[in-house]
N, C-alpha and C. Protein backbone atom coordinates (compact mmCIF):
# COMPACT_ATOMS: atom_id res chain seq x y z
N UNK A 1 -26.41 12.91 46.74
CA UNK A 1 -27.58 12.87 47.60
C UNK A 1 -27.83 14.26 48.19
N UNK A 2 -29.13 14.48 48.88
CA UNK A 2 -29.36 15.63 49.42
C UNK A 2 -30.20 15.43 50.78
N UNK A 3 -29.30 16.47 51.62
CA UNK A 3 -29.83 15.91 52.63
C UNK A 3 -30.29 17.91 53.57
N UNK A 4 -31.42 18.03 53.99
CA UNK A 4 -31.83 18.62 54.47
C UNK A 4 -31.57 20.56 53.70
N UNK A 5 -31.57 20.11 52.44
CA UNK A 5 -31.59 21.30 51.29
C UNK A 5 -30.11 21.41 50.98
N UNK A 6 -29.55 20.20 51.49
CA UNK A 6 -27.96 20.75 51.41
C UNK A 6 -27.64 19.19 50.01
N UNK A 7 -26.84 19.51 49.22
CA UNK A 7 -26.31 18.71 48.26
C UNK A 7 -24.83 18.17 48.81
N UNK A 8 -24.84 16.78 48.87
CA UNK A 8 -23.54 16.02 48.72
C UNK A 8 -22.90 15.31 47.54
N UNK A 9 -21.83 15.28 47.30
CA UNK A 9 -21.40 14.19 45.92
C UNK A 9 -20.28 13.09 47.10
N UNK A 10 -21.56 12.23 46.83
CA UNK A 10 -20.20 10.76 47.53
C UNK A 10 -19.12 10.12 46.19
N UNK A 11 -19.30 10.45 45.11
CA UNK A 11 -18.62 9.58 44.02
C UNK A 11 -18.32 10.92 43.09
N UNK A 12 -17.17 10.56 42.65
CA UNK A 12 -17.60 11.99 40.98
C UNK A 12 -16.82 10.95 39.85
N UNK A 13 -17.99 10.59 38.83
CA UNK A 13 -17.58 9.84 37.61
C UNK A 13 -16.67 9.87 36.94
N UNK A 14 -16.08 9.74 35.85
CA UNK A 14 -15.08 9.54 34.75
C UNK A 14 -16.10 11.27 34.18
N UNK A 15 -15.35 12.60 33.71
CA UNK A 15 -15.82 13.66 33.39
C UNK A 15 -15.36 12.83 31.46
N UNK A 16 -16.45 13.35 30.60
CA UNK A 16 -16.46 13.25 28.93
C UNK A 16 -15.77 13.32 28.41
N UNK A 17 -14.77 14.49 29.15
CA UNK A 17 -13.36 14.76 28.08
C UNK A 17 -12.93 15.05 29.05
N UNK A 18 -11.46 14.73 28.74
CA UNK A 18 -9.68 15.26 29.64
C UNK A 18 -9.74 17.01 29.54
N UNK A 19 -10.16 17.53 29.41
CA UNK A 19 -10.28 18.94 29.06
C UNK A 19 -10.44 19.81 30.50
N UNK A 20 -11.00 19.52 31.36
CA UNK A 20 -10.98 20.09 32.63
C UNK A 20 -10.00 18.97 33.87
N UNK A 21 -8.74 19.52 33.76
CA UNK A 21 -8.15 18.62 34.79
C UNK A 21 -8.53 18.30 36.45
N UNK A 22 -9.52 19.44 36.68
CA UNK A 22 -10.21 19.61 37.72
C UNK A 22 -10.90 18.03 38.57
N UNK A 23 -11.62 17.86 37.19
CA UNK A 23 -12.93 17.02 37.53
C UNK A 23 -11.92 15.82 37.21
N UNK A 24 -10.99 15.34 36.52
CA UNK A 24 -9.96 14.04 35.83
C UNK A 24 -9.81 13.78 37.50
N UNK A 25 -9.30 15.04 38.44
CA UNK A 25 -8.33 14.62 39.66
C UNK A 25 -9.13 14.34 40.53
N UNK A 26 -10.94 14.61 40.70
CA UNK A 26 -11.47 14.36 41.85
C UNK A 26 -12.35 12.97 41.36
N UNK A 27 -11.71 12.51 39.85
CA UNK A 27 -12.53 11.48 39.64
C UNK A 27 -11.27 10.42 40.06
N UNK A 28 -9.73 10.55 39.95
CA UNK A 28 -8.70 10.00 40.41
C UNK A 28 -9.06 9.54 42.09
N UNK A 29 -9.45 10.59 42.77
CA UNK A 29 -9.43 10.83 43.85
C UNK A 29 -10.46 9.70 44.85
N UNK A 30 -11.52 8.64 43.83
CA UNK A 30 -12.16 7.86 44.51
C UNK A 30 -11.56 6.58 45.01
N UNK A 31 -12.00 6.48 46.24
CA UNK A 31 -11.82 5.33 47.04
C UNK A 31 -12.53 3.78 46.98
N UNK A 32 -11.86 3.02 46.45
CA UNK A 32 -12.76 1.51 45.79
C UNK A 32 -12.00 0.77 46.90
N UNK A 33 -13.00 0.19 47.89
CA UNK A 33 -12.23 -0.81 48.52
C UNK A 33 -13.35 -2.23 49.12
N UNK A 34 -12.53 -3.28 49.07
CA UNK A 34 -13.36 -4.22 49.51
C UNK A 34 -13.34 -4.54 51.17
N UNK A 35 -13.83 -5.30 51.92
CA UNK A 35 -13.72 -5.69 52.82
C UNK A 35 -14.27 -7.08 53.24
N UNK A 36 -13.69 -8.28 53.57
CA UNK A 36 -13.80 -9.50 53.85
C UNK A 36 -14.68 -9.52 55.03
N UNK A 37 -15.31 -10.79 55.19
CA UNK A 37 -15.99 -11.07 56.16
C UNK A 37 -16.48 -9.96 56.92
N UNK A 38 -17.33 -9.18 56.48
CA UNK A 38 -18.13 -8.07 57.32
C UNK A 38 -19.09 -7.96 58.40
N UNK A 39 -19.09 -7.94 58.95
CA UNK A 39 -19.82 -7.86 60.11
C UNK A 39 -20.97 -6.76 60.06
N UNK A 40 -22.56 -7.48 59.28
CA UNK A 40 -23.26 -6.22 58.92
C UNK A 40 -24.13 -5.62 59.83
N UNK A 41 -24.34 -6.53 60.96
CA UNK A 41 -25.52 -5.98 62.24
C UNK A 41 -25.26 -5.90 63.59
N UNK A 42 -25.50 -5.52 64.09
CA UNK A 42 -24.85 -5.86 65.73
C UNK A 42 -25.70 -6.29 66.26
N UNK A 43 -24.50 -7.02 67.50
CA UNK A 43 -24.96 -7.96 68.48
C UNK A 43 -25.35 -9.35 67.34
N UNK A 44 -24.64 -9.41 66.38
CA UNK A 44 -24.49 -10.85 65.70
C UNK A 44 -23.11 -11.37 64.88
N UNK A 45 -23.12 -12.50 65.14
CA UNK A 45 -22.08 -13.21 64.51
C UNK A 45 -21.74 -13.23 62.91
N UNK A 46 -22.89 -13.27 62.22
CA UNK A 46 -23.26 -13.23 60.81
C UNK A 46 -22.30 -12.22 60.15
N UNK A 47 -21.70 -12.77 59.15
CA UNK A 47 -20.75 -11.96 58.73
C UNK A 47 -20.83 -11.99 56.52
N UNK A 48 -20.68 -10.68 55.74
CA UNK A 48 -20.71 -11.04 54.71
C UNK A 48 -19.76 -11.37 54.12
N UNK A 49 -19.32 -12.16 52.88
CA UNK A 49 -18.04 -12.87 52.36
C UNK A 49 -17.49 -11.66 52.01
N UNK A 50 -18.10 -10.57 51.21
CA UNK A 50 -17.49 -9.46 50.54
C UNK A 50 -18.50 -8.29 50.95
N UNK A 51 -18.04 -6.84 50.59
CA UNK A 51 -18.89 -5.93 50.54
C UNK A 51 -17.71 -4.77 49.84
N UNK A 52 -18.56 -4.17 48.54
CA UNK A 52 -17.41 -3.19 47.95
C UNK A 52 -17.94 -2.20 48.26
N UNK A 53 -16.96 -0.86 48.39
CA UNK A 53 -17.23 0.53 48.94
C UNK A 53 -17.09 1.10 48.03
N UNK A 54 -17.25 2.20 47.44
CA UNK A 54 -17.06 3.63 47.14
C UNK A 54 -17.36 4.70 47.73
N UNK A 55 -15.55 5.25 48.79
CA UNK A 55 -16.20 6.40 48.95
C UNK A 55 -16.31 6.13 50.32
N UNK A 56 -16.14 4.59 51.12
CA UNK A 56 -16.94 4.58 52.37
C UNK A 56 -17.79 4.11 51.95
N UNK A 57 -18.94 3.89 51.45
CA UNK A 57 -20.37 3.90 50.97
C UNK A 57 -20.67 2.01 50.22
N UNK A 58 -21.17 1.29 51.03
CA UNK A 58 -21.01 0.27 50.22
C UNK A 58 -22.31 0.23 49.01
N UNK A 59 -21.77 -0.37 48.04
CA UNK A 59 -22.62 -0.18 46.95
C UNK A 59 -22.85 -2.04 46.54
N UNK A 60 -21.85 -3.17 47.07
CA UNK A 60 -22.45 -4.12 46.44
C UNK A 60 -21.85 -5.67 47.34
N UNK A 61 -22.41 -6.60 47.84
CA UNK A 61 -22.05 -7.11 48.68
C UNK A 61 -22.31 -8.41 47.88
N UNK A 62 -21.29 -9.84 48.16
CA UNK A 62 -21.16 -10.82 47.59
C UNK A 62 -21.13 -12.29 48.16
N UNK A 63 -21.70 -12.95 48.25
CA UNK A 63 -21.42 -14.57 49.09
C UNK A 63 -20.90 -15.64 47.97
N UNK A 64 -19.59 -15.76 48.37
CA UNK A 64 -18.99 -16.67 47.64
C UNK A 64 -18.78 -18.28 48.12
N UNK A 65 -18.83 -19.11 47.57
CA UNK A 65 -19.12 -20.37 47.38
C UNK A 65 -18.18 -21.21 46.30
N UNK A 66 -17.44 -22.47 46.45
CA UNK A 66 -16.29 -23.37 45.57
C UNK A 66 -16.83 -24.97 46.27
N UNK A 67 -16.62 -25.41 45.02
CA UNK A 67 -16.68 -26.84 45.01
C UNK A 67 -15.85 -27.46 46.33
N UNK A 68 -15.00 -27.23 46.20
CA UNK A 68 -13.89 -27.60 47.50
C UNK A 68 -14.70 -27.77 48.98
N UNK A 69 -15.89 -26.91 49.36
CA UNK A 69 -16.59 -26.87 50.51
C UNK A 69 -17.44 -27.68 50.34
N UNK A 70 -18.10 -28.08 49.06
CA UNK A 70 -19.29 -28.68 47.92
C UNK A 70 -20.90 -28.02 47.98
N UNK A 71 -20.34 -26.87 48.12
CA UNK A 71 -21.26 -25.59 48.13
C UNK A 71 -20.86 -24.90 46.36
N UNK A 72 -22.40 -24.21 46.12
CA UNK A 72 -22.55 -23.72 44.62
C UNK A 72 -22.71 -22.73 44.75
N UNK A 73 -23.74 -21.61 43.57
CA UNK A 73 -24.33 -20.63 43.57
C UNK A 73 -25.64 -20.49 44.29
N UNK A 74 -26.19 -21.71 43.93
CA UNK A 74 -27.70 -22.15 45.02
C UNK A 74 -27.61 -21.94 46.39
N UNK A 75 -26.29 -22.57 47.07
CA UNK A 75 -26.28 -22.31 47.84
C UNK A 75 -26.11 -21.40 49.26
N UNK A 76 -25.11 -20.07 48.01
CA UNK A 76 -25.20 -18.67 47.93
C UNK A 76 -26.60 -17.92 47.97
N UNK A 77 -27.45 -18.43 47.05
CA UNK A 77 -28.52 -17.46 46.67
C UNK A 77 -29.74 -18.03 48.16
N UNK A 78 -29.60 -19.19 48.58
CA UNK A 78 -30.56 -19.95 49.95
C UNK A 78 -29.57 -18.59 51.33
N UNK A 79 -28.60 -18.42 51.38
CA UNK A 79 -28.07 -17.64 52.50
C UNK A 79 -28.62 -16.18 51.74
N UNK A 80 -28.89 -15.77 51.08
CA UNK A 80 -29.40 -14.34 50.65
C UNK A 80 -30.85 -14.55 51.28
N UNK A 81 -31.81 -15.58 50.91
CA UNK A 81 -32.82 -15.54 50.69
C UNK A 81 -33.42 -16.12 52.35
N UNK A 82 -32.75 -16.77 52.83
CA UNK A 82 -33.01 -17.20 54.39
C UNK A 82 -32.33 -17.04 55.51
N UNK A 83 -31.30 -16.30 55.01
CA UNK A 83 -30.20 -16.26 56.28
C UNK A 83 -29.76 -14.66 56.41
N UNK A 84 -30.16 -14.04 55.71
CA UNK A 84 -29.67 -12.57 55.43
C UNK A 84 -30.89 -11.58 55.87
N UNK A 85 -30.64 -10.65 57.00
CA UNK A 85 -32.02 -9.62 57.59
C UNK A 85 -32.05 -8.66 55.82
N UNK A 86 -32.99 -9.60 55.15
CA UNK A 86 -33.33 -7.53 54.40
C UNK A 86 -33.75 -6.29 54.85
N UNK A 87 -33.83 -6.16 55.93
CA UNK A 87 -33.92 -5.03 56.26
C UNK A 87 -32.50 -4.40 56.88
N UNK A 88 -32.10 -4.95 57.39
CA UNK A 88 -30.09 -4.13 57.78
C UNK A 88 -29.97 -3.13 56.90
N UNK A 89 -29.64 -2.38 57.58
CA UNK A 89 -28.85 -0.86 56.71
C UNK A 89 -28.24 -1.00 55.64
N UNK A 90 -27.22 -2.14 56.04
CA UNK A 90 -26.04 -2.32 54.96
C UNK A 90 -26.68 -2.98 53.69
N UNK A 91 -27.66 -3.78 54.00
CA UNK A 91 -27.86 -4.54 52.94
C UNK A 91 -29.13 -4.10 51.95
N UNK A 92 -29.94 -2.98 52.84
CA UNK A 92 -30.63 -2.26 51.93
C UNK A 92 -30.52 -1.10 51.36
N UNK A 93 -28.79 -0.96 51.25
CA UNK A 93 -27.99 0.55 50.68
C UNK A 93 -27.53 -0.09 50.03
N UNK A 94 -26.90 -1.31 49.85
CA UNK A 94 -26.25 -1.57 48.35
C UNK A 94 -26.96 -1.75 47.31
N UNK A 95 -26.16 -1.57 46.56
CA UNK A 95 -27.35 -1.45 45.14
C UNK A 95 -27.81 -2.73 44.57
N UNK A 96 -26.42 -3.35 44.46
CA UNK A 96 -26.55 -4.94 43.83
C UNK A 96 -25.77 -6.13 45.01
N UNK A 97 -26.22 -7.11 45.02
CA UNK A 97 -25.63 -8.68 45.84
C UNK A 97 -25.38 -9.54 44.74
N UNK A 98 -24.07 -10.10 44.66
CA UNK A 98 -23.81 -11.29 43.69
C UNK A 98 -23.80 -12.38 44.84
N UNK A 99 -23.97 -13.63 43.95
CA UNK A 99 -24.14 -15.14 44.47
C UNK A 99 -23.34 -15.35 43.44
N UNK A 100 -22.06 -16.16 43.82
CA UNK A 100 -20.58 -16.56 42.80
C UNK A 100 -20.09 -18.20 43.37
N UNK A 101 -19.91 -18.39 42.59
CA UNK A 101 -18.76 -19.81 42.83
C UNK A 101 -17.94 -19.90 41.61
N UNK A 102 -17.58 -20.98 41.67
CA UNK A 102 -16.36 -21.09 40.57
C UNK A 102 -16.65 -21.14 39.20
N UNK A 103 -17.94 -21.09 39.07
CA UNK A 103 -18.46 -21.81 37.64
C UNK A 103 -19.38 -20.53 37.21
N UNK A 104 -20.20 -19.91 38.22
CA UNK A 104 -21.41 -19.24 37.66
C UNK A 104 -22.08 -17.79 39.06
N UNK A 105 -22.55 -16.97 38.21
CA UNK A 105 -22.29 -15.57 39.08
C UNK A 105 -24.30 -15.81 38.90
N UNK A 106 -24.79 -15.39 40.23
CA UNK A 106 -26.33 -14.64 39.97
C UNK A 106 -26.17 -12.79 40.69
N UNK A 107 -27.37 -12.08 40.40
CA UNK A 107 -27.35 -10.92 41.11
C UNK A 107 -28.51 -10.74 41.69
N UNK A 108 -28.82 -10.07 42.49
CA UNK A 108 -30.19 -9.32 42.30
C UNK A 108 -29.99 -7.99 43.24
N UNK A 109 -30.94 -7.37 42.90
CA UNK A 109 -30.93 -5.59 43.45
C UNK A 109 -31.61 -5.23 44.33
N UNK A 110 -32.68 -6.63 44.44
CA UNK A 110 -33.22 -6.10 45.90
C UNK A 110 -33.78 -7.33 46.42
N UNK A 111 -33.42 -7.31 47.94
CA UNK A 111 -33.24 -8.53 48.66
C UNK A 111 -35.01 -8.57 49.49
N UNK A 112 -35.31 -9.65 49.29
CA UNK A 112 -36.52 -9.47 50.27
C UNK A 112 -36.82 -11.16 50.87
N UNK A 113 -36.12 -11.62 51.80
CA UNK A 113 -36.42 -12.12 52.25
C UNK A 113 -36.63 -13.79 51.08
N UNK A 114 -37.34 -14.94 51.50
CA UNK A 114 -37.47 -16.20 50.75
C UNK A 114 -38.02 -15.72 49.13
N UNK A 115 -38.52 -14.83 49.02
CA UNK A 115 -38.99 -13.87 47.63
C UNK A 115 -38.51 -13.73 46.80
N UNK A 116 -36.91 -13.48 46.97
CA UNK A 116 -35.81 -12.35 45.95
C UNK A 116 -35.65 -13.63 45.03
N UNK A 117 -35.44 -12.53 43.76
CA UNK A 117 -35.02 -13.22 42.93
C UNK A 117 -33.91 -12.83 42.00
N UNK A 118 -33.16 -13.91 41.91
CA UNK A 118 -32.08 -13.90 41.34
C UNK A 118 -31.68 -13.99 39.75
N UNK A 119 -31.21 -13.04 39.25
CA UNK A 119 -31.02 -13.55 37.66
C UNK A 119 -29.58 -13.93 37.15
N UNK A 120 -29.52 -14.80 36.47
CA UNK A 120 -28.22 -15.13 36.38
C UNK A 120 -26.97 -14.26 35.64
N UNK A 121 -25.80 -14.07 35.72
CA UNK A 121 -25.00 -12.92 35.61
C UNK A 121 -23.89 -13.45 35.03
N UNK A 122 -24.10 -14.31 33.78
CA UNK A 122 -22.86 -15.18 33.43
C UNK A 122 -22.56 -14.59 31.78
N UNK A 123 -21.74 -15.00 31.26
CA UNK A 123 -21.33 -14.83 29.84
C UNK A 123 -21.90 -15.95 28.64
N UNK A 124 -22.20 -16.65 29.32
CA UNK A 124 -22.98 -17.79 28.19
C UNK A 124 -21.92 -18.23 27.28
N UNK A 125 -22.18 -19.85 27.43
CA UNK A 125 -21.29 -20.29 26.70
C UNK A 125 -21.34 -21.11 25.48
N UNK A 126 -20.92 -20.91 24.51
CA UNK A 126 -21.17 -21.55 23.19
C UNK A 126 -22.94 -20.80 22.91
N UNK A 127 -24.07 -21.31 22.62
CA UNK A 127 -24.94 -21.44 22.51
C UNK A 127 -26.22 -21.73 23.87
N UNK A 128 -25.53 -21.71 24.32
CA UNK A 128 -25.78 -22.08 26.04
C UNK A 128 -25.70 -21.06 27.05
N UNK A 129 -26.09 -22.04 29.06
CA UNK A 129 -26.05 -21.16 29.46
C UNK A 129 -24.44 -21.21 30.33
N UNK A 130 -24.02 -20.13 31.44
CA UNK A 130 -23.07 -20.47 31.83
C UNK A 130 -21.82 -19.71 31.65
N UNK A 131 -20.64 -20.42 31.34
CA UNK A 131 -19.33 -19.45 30.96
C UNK A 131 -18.72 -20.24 30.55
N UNK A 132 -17.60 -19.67 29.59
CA UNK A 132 -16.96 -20.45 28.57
C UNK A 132 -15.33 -20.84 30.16
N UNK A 133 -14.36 -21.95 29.65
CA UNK A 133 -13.52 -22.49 30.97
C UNK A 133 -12.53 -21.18 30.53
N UNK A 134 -12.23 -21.09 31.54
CA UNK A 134 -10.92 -20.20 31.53
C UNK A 134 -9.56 -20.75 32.13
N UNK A 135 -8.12 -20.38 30.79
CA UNK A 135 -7.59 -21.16 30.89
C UNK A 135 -6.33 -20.70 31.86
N UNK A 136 -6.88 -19.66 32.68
CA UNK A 136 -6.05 -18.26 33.33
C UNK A 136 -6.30 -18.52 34.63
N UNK A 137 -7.31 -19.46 34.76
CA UNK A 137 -8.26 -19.30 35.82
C UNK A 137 -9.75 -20.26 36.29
N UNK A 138 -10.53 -19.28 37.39
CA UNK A 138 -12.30 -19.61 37.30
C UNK A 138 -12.62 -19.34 36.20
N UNK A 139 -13.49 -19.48 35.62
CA UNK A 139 -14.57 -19.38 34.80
C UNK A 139 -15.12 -17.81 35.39
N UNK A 140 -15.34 -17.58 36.48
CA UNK A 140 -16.28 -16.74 36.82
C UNK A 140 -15.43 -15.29 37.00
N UNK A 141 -14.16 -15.48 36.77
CA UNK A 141 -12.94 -14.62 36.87
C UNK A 141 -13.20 -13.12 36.44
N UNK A 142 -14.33 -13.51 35.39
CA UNK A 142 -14.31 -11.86 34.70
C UNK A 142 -14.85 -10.96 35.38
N UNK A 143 -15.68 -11.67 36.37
CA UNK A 143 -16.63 -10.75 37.75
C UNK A 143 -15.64 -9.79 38.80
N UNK A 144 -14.23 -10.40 38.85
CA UNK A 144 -13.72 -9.17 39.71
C UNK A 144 -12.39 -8.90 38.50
N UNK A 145 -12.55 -9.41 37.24
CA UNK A 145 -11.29 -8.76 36.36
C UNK A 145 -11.89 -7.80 35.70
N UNK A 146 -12.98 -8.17 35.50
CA UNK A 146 -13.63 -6.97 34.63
C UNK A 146 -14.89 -5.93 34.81
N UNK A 147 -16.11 -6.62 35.33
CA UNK A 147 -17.00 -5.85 36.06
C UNK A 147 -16.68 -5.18 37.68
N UNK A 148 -15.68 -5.52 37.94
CA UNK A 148 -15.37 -4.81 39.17
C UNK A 148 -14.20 -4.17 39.48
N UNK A 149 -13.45 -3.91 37.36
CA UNK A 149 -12.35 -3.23 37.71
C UNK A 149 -12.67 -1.91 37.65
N UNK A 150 -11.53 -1.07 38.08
CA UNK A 150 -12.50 0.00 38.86
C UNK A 150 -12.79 1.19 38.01
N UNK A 151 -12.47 1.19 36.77
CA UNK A 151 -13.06 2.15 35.49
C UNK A 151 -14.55 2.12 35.22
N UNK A 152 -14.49 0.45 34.96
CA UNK A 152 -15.69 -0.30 34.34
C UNK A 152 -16.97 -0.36 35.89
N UNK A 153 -16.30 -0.43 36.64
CA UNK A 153 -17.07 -0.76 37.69
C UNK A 153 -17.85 0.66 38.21
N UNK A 154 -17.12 1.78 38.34
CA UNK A 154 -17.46 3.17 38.32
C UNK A 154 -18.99 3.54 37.55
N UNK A 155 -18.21 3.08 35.81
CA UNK A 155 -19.23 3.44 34.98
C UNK A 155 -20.67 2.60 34.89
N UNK A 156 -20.14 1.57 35.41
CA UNK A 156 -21.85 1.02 35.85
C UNK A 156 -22.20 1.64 36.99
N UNK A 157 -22.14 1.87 37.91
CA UNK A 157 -22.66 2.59 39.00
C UNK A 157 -23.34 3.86 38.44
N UNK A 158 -22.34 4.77 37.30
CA UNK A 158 -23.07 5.80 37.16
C UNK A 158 -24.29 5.72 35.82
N UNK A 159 -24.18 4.84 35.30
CA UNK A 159 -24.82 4.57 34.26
C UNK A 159 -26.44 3.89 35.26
N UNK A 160 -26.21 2.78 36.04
CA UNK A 160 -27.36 2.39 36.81
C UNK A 160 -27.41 2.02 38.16
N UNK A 161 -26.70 3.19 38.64
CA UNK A 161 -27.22 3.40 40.53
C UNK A 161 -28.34 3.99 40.28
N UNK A 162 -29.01 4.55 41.89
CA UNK A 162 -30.13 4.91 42.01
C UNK A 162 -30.54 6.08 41.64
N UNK A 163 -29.32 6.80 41.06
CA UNK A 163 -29.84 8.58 40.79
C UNK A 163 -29.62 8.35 39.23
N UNK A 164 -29.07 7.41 39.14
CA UNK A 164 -28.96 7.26 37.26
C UNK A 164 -30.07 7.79 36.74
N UNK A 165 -30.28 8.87 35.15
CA UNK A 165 -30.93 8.67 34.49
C UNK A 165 -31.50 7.77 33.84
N UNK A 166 -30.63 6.66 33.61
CA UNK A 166 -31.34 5.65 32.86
C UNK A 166 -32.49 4.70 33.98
N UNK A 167 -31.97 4.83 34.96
CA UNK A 167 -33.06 4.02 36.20
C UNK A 167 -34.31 5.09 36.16
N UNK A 168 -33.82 6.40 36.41
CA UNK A 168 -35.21 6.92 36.26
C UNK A 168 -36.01 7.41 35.01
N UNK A 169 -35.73 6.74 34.08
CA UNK A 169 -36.51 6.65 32.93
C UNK A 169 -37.29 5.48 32.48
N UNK A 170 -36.78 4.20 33.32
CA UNK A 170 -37.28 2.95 33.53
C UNK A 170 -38.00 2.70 34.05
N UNK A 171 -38.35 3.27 35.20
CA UNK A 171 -39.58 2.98 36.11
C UNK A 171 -40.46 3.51 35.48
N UNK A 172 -40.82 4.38 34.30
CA UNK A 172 -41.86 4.91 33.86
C UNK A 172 -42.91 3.66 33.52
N UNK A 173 -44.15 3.87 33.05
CA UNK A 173 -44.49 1.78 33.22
C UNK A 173 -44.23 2.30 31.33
N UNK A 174 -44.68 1.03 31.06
CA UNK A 174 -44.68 0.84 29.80
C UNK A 174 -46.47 1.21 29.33
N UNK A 175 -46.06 1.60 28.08
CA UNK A 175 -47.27 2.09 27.05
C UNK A 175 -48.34 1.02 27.00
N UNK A 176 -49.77 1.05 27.61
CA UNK A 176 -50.49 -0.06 27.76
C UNK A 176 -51.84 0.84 27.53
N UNK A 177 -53.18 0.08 28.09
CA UNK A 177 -54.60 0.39 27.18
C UNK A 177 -54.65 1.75 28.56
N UNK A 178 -54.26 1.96 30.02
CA UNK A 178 -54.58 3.03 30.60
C UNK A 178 -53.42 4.32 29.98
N UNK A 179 -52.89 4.22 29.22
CA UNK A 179 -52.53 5.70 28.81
C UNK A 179 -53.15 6.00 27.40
N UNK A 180 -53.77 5.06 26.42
CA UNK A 180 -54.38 5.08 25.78
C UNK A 180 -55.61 6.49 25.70
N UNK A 181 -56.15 6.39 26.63
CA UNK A 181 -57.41 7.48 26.52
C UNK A 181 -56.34 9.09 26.80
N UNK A 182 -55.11 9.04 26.89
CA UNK A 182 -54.23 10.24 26.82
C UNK A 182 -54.09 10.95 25.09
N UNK A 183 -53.69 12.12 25.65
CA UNK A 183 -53.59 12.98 24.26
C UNK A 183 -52.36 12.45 23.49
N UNK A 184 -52.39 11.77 22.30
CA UNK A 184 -51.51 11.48 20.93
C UNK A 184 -50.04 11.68 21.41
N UNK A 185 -49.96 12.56 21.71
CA UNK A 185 -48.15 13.38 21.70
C UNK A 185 -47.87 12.99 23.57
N UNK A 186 -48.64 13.16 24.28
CA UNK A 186 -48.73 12.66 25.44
C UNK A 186 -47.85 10.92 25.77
N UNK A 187 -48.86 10.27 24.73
CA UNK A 187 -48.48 8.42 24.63
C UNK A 187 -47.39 8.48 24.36
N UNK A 188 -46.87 9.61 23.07
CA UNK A 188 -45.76 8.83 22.23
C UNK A 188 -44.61 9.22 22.36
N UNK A 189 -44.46 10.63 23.65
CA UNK A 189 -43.79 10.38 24.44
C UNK A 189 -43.16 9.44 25.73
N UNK A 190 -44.51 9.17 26.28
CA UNK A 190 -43.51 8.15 26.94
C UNK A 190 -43.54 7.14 26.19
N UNK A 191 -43.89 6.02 25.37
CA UNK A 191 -43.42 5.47 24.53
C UNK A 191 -41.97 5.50 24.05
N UNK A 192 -41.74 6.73 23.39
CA UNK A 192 -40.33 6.92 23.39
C UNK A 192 -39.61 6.81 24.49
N UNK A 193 -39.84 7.63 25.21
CA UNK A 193 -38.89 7.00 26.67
C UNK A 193 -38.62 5.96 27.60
N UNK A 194 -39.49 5.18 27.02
CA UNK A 194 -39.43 3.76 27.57
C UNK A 194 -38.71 2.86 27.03
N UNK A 195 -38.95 3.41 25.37
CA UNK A 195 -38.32 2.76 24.15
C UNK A 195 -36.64 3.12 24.84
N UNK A 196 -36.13 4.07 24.87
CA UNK A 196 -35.24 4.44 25.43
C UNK A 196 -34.44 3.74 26.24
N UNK A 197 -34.91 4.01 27.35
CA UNK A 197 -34.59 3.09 28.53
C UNK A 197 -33.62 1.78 28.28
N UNK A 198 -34.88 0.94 27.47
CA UNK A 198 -34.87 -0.52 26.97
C UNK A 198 -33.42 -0.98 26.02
N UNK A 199 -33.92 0.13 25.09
CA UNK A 199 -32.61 0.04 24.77
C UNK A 199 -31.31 0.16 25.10
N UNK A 200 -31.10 1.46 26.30
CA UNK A 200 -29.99 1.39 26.66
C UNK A 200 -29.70 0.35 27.86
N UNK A 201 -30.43 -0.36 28.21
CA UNK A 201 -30.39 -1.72 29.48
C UNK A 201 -29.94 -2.75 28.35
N UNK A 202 -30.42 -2.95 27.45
CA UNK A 202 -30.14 -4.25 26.62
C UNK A 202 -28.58 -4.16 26.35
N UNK A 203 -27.78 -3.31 26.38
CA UNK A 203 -26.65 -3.19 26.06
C UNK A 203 -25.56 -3.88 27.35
N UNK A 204 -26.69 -3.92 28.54
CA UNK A 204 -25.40 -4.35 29.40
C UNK A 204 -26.65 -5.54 30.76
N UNK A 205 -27.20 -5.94 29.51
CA UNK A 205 -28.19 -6.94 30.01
C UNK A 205 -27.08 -8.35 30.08
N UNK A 206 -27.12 -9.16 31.14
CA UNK A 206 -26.58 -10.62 31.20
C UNK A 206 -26.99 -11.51 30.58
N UNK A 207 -25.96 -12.23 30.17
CA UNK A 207 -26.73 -13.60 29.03
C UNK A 207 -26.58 -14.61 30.19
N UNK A 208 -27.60 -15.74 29.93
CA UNK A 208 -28.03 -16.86 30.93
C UNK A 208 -26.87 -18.10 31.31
């Protein structure tokens, strides 16, 4: 980030190659931590189930939900959508919010109130939607074994946080009849870069 002409690095990624031990040790050097029941506003009781940091810096906050209470994912995604200020600091700096229970994960990236919408964040099972049973475990297990272990979890952040290239090649709109009256090489550039984009999102797009 940059703040008043001055440059900060809150995170430093996984560097391409082991070749500069420099950048290996300040990418060693990041801080991944969770914190339970958070307390995101003051002067209130309201507290979040999860919130993960990097760095200090929270990047993704979670409301979890189990049969045992006889609460779901729905009922996760109704406390995002009616019970949660979108406007709080905390909750409009993280990047992503999961809605989890034992069976099935949703996300979404930006919270607004009865509005937000949620897409579902599961592995799909058989032909279907959902997750295949796990015999280790939840079903939904792979959400903090694998998307939130902290290699994998890193490299999504840098692949699609907010300074990502690939985010800012996405917002470009897509090729439609108003770029049309543009010069040939003009279109088919962004065309390509949209094409781009698309493709590299489909690679780590969620099945239903």
């Amino acid at each position: 980030m940059e703040h008043l002409g001055v440059e900060f690095r809150l995170a430093h990624f996984r560097p391409a190659s082991g070749f500069t031990p420099q950048l290996q040790e300040r990418y060693a050097k990041n801080r991944l931590t969770v914190t339970r029941q958070l307390a995101y506003e003051p002067n209130s009781a309201k507290t979040l189930d999860l919130c993960l940091f990097v760095n200090g810096v929270p990047v993704a906050t979670a409301e979890l939900k189990n049969a045992l209470t006889g609460q779901g994912v729905e009922h996760s995604i109704a406390q995002y959508r009616n019970d949660r200020d979108a406007t709080a600091n905390l909750l409009r700096r993280a990047i992503v919010h999961f809605a989890v229970d034992t069976e099935r994960v949703a996300m979404t990236t930006r919270l607004a109130g009865p509005g937000t919408r949620f897409l579902p964040f599961n592995r799909g099972h058989g032909m279907g939607a959902g997750n295949p049973a796990n015999p280790k475990g939840h079903r939904t297990a792979y959400l903090w074994e694998t998307v939130w272990q902290r290699d994998a979890w890193l490299d999504l952040l840098h692949r699609f946080g907010p300074r990502s290239p690939i985010r800012r090649i996405a917002r470009l709109p897509i090729c439609s009849a108003q770029t049309a009256s543009r010069p040939i090489s003009s279109r088919r550039r962004r065309c390509e870069r949209t094409r781009t984009a698309a493709n590299c999102s489909s690679r780590w797009r969620p099945r239903a």
